[in-house]
Protein backbone atom coordinates (compact mmCIF):
# COMPACT_ATOMS: atom_id res chain seq x y z
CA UNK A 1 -15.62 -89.45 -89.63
CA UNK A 2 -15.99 -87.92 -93.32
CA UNK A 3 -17.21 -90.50 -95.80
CA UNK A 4 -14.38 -89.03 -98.16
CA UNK A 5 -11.98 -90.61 -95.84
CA UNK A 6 -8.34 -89.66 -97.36
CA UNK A 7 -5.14 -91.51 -96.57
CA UNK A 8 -3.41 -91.69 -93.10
CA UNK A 9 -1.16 -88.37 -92.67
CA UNK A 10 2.19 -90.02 -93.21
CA UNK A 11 1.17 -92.72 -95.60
CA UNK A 12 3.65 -92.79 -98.38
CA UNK A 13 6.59 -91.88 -95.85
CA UNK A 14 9.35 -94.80 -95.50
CA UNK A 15 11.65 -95.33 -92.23
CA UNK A 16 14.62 -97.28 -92.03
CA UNK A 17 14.61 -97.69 -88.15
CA UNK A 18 17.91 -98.59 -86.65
CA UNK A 19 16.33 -97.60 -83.28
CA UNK A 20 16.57 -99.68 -80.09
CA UNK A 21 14.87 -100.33 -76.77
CA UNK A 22 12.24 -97.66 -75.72
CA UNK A 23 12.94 -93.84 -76.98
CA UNK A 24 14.08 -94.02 -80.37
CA UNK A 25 11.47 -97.13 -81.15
CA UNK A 26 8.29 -95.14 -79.30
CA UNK A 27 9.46 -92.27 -81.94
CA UNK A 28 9.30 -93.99 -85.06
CA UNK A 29 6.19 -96.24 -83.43
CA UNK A 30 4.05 -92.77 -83.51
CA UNK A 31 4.92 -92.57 -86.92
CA UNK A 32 3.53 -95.50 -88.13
CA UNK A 33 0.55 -94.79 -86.54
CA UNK A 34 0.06 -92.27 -89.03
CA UNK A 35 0.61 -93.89 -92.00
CA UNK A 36 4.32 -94.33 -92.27
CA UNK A 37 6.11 -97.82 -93.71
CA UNK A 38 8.46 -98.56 -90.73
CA UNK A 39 11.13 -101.08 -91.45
CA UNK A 40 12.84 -101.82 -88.23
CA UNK A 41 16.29 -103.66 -88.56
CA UNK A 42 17.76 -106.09 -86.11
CA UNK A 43 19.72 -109.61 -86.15
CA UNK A 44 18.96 -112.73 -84.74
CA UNK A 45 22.38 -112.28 -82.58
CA UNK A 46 21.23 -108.01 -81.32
CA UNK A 47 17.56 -108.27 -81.52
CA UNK A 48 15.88 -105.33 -79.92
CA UNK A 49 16.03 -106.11 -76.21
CA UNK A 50 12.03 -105.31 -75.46
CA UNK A 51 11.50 -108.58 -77.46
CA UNK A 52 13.10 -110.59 -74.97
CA UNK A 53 11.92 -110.71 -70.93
CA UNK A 54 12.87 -108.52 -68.32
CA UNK A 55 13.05 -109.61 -65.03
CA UNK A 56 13.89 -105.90 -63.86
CA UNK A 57 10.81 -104.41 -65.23
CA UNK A 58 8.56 -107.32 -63.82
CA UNK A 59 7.87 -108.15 -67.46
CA UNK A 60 8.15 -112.14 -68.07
CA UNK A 61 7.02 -112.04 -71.64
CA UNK A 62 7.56 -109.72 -74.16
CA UNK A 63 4.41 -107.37 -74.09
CA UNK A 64 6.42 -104.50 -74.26
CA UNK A 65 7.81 -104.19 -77.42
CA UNK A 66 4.20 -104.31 -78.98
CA UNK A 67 4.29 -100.51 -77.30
CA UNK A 68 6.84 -99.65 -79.30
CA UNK A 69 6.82 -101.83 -82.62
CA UNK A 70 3.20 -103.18 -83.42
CA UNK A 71 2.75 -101.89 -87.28
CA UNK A 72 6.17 -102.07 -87.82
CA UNK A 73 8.10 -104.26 -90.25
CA UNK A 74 10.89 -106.62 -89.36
CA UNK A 75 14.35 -107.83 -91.27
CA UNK A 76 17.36 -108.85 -90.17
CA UNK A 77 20.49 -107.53 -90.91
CA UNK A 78 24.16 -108.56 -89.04
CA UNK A 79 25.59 -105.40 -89.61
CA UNK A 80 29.20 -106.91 -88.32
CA UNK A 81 29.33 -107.55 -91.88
CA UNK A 82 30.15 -105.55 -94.57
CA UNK A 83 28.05 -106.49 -96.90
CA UNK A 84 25.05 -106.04 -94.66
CA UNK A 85 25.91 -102.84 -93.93
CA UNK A 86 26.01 -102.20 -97.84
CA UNK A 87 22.26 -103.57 -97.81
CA UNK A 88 21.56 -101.54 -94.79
CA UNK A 89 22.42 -98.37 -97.12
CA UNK A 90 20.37 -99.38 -99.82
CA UNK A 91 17.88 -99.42 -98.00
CA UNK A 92 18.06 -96.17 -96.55
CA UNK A 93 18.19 -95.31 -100.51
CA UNK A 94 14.98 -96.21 -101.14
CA UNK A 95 13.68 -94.27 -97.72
CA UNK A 96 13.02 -90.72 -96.74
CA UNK A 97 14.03 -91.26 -93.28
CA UNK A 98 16.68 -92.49 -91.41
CA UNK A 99 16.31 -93.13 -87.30
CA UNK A 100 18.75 -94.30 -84.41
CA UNK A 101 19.35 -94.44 -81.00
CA UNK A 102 22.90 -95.45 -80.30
CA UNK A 103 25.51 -94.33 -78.41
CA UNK A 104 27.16 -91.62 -80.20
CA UNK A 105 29.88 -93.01 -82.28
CA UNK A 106 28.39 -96.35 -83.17
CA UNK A 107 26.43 -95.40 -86.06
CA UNK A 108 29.98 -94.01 -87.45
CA UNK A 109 31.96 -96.84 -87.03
CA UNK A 110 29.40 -99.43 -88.71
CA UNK A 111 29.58 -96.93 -91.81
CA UNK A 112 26.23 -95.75 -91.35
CA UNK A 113 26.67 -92.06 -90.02
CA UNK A 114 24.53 -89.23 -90.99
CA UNK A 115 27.52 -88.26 -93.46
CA UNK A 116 28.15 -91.26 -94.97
CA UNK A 117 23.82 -92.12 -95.35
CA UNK A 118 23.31 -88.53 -97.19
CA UNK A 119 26.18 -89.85 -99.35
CA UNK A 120 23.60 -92.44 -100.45
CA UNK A 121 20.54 -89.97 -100.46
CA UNK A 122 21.36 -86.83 -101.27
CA UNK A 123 17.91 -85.45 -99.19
CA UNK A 124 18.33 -87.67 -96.48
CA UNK A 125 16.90 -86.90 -93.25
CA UNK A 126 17.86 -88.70 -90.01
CA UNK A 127 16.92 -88.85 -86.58
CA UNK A 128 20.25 -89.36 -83.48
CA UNK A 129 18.48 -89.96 -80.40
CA UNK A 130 20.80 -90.50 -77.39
CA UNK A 131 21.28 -89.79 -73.91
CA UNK A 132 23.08 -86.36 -74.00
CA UNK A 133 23.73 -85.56 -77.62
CA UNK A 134 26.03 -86.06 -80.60
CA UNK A 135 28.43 -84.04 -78.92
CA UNK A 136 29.46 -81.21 -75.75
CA UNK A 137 31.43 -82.64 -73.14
CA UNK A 138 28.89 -85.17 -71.94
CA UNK A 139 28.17 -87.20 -75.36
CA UNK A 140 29.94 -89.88 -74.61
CA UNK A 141 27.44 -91.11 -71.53
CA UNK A 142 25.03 -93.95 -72.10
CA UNK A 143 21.60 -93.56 -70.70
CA UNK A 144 18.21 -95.09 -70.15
CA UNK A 145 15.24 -93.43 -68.48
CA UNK A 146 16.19 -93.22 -64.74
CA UNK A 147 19.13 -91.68 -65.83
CA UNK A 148 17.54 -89.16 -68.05
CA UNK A 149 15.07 -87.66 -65.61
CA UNK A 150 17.41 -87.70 -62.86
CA UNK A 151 20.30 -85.85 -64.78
CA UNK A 152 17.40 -83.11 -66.55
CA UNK A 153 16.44 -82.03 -63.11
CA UNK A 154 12.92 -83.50 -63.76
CA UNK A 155 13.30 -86.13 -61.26
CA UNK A 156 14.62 -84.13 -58.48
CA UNK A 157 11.18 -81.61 -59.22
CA UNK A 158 8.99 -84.98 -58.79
CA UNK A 159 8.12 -86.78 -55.54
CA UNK A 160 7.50 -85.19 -51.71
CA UNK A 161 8.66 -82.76 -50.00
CA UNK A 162 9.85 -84.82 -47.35
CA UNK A 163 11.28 -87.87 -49.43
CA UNK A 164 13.71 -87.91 -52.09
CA UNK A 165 14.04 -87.52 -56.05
CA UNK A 166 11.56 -89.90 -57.61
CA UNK A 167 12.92 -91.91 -60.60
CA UNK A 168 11.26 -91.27 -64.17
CA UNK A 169 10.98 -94.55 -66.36
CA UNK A 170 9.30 -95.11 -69.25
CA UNK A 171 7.68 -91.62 -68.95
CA UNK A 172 10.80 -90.28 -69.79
CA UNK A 173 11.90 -92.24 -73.20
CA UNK A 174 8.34 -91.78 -74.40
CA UNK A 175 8.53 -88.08 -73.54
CA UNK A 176 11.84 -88.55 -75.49
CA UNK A 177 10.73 -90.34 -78.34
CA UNK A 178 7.43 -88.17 -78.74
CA UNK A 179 9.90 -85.17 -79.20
CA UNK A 180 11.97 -86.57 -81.53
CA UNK A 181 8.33 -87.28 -83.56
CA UNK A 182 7.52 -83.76 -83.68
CA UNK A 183 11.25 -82.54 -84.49
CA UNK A 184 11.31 -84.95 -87.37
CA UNK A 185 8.16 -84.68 -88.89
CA UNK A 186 9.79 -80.75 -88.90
CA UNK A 187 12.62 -81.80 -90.70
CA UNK A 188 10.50 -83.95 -92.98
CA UNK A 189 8.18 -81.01 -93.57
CA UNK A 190 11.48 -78.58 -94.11
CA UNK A 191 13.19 -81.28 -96.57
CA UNK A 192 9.92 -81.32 -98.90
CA UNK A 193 10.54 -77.63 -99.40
CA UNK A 194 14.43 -77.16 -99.42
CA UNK A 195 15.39 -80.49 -100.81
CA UNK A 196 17.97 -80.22 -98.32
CA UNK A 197 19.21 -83.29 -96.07
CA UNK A 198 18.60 -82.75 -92.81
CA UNK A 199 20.08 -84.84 -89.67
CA UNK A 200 18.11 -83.85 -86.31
CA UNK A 201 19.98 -84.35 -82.86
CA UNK A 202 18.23 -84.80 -79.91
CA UNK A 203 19.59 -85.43 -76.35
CA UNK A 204 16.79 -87.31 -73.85
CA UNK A 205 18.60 -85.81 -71.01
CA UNK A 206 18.01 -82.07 -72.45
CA UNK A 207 14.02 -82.98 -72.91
CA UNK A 208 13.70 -84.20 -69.30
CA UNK A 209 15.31 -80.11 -68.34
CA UNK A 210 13.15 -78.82 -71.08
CA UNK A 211 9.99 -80.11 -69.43
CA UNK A 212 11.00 -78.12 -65.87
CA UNK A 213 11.78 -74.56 -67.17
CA UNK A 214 9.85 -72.81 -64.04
CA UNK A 215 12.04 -74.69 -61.57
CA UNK A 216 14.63 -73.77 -63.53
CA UNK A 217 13.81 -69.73 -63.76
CA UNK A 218 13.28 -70.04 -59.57
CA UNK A 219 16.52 -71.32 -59.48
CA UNK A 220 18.63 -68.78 -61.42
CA UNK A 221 16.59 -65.93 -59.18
CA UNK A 222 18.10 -67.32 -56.43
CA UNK A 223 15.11 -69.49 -54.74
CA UNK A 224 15.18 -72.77 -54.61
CA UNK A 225 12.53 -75.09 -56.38
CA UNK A 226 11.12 -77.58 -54.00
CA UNK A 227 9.26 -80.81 -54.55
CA UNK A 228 5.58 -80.34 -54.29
CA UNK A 229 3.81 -83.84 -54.57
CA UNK A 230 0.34 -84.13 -55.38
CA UNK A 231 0.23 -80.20 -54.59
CA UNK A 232 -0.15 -77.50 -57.01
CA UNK A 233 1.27 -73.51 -56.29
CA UNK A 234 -2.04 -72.30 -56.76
CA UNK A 235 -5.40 -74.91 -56.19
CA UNK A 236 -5.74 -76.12 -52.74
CA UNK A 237 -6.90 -78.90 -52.08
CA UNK A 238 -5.23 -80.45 -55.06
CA UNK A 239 -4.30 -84.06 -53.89
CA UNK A 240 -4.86 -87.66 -54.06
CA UNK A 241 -6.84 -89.34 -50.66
CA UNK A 242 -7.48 -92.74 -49.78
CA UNK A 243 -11.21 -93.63 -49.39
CA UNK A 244 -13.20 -96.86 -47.78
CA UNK A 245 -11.48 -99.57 -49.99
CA UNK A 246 -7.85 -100.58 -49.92
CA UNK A 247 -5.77 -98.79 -52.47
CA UNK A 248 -8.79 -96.75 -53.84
CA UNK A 249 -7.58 -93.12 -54.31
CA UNK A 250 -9.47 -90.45 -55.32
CA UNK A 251 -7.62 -87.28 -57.39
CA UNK A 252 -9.31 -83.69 -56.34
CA UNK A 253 -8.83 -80.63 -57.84
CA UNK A 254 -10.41 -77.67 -56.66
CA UNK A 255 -10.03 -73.87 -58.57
CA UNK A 256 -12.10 -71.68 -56.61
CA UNK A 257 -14.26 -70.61 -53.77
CA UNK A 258 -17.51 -71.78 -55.83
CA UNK A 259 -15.73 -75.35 -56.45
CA UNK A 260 -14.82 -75.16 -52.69
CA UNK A 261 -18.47 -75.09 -51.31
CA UNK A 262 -19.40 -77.32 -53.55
CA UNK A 263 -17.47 -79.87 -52.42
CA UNK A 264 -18.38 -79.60 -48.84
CA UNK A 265 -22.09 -79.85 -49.65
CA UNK A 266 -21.01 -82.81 -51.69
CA UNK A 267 -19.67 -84.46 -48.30
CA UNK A 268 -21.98 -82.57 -45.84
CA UNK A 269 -19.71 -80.32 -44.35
CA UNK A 270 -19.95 -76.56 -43.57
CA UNK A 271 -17.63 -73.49 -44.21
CA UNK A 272 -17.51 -72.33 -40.84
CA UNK A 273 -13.10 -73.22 -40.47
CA UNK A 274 -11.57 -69.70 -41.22
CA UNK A 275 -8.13 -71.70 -42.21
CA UNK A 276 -10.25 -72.97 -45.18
CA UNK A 277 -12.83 -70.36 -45.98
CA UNK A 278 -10.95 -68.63 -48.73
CA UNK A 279 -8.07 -69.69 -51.83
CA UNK A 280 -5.73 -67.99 -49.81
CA UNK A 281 -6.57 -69.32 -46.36
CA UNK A 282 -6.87 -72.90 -48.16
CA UNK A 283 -3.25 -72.70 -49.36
CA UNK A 284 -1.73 -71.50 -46.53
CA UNK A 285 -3.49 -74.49 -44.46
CA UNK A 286 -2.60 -77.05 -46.60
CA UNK A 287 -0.99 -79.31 -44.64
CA UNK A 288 -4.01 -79.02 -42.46
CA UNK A 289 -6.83 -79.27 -45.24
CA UNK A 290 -5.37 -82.60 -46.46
CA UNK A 291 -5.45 -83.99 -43.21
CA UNK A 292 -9.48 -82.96 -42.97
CA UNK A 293 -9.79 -84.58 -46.30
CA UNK A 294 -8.51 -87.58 -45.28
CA UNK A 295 -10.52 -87.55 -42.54
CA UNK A 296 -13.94 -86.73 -44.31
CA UNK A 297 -12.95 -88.93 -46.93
CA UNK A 298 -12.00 -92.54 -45.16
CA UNK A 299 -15.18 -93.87 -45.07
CA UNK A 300 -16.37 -92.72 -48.53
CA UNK A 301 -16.69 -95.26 -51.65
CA UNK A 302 -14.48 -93.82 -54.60
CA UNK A 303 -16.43 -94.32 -57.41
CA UNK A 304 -19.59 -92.89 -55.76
CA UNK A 305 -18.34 -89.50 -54.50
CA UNK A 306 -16.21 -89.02 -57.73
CA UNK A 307 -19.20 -89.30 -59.77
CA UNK A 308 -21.20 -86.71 -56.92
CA UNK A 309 -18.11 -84.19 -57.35
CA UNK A 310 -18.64 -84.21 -61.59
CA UNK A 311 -21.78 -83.92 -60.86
CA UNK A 312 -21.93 -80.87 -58.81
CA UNK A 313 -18.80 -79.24 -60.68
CA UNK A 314 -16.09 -80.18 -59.25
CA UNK A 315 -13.14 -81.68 -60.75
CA UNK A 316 -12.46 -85.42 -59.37
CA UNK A 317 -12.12 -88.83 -60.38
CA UNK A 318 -10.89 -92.16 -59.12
CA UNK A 319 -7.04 -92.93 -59.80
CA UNK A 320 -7.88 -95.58 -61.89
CA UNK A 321 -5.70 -98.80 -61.75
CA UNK A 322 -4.74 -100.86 -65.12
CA UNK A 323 -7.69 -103.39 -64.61
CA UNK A 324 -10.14 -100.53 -64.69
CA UNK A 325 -8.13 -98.97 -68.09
CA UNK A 326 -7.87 -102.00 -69.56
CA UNK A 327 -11.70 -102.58 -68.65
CA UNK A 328 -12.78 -99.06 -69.93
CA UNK A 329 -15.43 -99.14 -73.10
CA UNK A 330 -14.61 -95.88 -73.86
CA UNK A 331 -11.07 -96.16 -74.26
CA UNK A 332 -11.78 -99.76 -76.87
CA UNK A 333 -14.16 -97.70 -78.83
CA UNK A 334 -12.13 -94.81 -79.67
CA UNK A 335 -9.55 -97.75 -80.10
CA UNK A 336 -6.72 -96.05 -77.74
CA UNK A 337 -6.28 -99.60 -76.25
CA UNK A 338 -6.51 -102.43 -79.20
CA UNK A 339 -5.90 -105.99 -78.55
CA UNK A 340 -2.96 -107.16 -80.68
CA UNK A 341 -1.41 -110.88 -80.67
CA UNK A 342 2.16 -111.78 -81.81
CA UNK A 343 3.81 -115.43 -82.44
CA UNK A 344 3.24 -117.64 -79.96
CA UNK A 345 2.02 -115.29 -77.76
CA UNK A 346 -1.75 -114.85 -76.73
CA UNK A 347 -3.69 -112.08 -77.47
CA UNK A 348 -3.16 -109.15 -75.29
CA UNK A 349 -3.77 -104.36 -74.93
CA UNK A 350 -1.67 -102.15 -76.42
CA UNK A 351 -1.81 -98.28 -76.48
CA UNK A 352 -3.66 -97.52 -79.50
CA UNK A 353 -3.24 -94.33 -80.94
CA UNK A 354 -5.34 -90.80 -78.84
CA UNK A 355 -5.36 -89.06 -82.31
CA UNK A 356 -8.36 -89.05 -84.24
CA UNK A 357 -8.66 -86.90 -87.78
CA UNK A 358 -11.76 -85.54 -89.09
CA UNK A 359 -10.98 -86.65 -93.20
CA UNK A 360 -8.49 -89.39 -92.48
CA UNK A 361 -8.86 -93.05 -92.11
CA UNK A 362 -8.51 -95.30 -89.30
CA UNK A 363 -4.82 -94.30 -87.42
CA UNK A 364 -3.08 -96.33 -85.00
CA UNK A 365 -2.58 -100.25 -84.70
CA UNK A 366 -3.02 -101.47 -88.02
CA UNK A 367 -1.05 -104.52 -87.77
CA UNK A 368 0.02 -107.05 -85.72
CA UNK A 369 3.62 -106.99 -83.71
CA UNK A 370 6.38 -108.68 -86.65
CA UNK A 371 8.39 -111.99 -85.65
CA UNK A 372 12.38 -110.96 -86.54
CA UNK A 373 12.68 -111.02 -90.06
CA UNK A 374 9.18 -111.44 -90.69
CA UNK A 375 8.90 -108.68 -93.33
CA UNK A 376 12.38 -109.79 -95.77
CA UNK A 377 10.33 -111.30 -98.30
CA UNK A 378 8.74 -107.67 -99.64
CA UNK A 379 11.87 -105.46 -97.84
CA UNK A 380 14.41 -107.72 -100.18
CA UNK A 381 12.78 -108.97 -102.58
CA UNK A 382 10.52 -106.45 -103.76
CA UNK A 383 12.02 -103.51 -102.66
CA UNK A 384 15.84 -104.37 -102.84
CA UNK A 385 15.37 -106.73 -105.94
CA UNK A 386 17.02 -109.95 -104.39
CA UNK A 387 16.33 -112.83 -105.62
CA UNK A 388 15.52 -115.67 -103.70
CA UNK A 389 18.92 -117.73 -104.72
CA UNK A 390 20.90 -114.48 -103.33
CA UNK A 391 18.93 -114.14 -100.28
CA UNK A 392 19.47 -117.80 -99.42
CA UNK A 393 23.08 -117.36 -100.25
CA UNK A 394 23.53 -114.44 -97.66
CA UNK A 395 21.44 -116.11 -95.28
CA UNK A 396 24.07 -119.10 -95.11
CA UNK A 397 27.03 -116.70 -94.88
CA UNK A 398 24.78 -115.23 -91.99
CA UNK A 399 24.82 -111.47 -93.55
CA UNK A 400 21.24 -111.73 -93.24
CA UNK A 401 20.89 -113.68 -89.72
């Protein structure tokens, strides 16, 4: 890193960040990262559901929402009320962005609509991220991840041939919310020059289709797109195999011809099968290759022939399961996994950030995940110029609760 380290990219850049659950919050969550003051609003009654347990998901405390919301700031707002609502656009006042992911329509009737926000800052801009849009025929569906990779087409493009669609979770509202990151750092970038408000509308559903555009072009030539697996159109073998230890896999890749025999001196093997000699033999035997594979394979140890493949040029490595990521020295010293703690809650991984900038300092978990309303003495007080005796007074009338 430069020793004229500079500021983090975004530093300087406020959010008011009305976002909920996984999309919307991952969105805003890459943002801070780089810099930006995110003030995430919630209520004691609605707090963001990722702070709570999910038996669903397998999650029994609330890890998740450090994912999503470590370096972020917390308040509480009950914006039933009126009058929080009328703090909630003060707020956004003294911002330069705006975020949500509601259903559309609910952002309207709390008063706190893209028209009625730009009202209060005239170069406002603001981020709608929902399932299908802020209008078309379809607006009006709620959505979480499942439901956008299944209705995109992306889920019905993933899984095998022989098995059905497979469902997209988290993938999906992070591919989502990393989307609506680039399309607003746009708008922020456009704003800066026009000093025009800008409110950017993104459907989750439309980035799950966006992400399979050659299924899509098959399709309107008349073929029809099938599911390919671990497969790829064009490398064979291209797969994951089991090896000597239960639920060891190892990932292959293989380009060419040269990569080919180098992987069967690798595991002692000659090139003397003519359904395998050549890239085109390969793919049209590829049912019959993986099956060899598995074969030669079985009784290998993962680690050891992965590190023989690298070795001799061939592209391989072992799947690797979350005890070996969360284990991985590399990963801790470029700090994309950091070990955050929150109240009451022991010290555990998050995702740090897999940016790194040659003048800037230190991006991506800078602070710990916020209790709810954690953050109201400076968001308030300092910034909204409450005093204490009013803040107590709208904490007893529950405005801020």
């Amino acid at each position: 890193m430069s020793q004229t380290a500079v500021a983090a990219p975004l530093k300087g850049v406020r959010i008011a960040d009305f976002t909920i659950h996984a999309a919307g919050p991952f969105c805003t969550h890459l943002w801070s990262q780089l810099g930006a003051e995110c003030i995430k609003i919630e209520s004691q009654t609605r707090p963001d559901a990722f702070r709570k347990p999910h038996a669903v998901y397998g999650r029994m405390s609330a890890a998740t929402f450090d994912q999503v919301s470590a370096n972020k700031l917390s308040i509480r707002l009950n914006l039933k009320q009126p009058e929080a609502v009328a703090l909630a656009k003060r707020l956004v006042g003294v911002s330069d962005v705006a975020a949500e992911s509601f259903r559309p329509g609910v952002m309207k009737r709390l008063g706190l609509d893209f028209d009625a926000l730009k009202e209060i800052k005239s170069d406002l801009v603001m981020l709608s991220l929902s399932s299908c849009g802020q209008d078309g025929p379809d607006s009006h569906f709620a959505g979480y991840a499942p439901l956008f990779g299944a209705w995109g087409g992306l889920g019905w493009m993933s899984g095998y041939s022989d098995g059905p669609p497979v469902e997209m979770r988290h993938v999906m509202d992070h591919a989502a919310g990393t989307h609506a990151a680039l399309a607003l750092m746009a708008a922020l970038h456009q704003k800066r020059r026009t000093g025009l408000p800008q409110h950017v509308d993104l459907a989750a559903r439309e980035v799950a289709s966006a992400m399979i555009g050659d299924a899509l072009l098959l399709a309107s030539l008349g073929q029809i797109p099938e599911r390919t697996g671990n497969g790829d159109l064009a490398m064979a073998p291209h797969g994951v195999y089991a090896t000597d230890k239960h639920d060891r896999w190892l990932t292959l890749a293989v380009r060419d011809d040269e990569e080919w025999l180098a992987l069967l001196r690798v595991l002692g093997q000659d090139n003397s099968d003519v359904r395998f000699s050549t890239a085109a033999a390969r793919r049209q035997h590829r049912e019959e290759l993986d099956a060899c594979l598995g074969q030669w394979l079985a009784s290998r140890d993962a680690d050891s022939i992965a590190g023989q493949l690298q070795a001799n040029g061939v592209s391989a490595h072992v799947s690797w399961n979350m005890e070996d990521v969360a284990g991985d020295a590399h990963l801790r010293e470029r700090k994309a996994t950091v070990e955050v703690s929150g109240e009451n809650i022991p010290p555990r991984l998050v995702v740090g950030s897999p940016v790194h900038y040659s003048k800037t300092g230190d991006v991506g978990i800078r602070r710990l995940t916020p209790a709810l309303g954690q953050d109201e003495d400076y968001v308030f007080g300092e910034l909204l110029g409450l005093s204490t005796a009013q803040r107590a007074e709208l904490q007893q009338r529950e405005i801020i609760f």
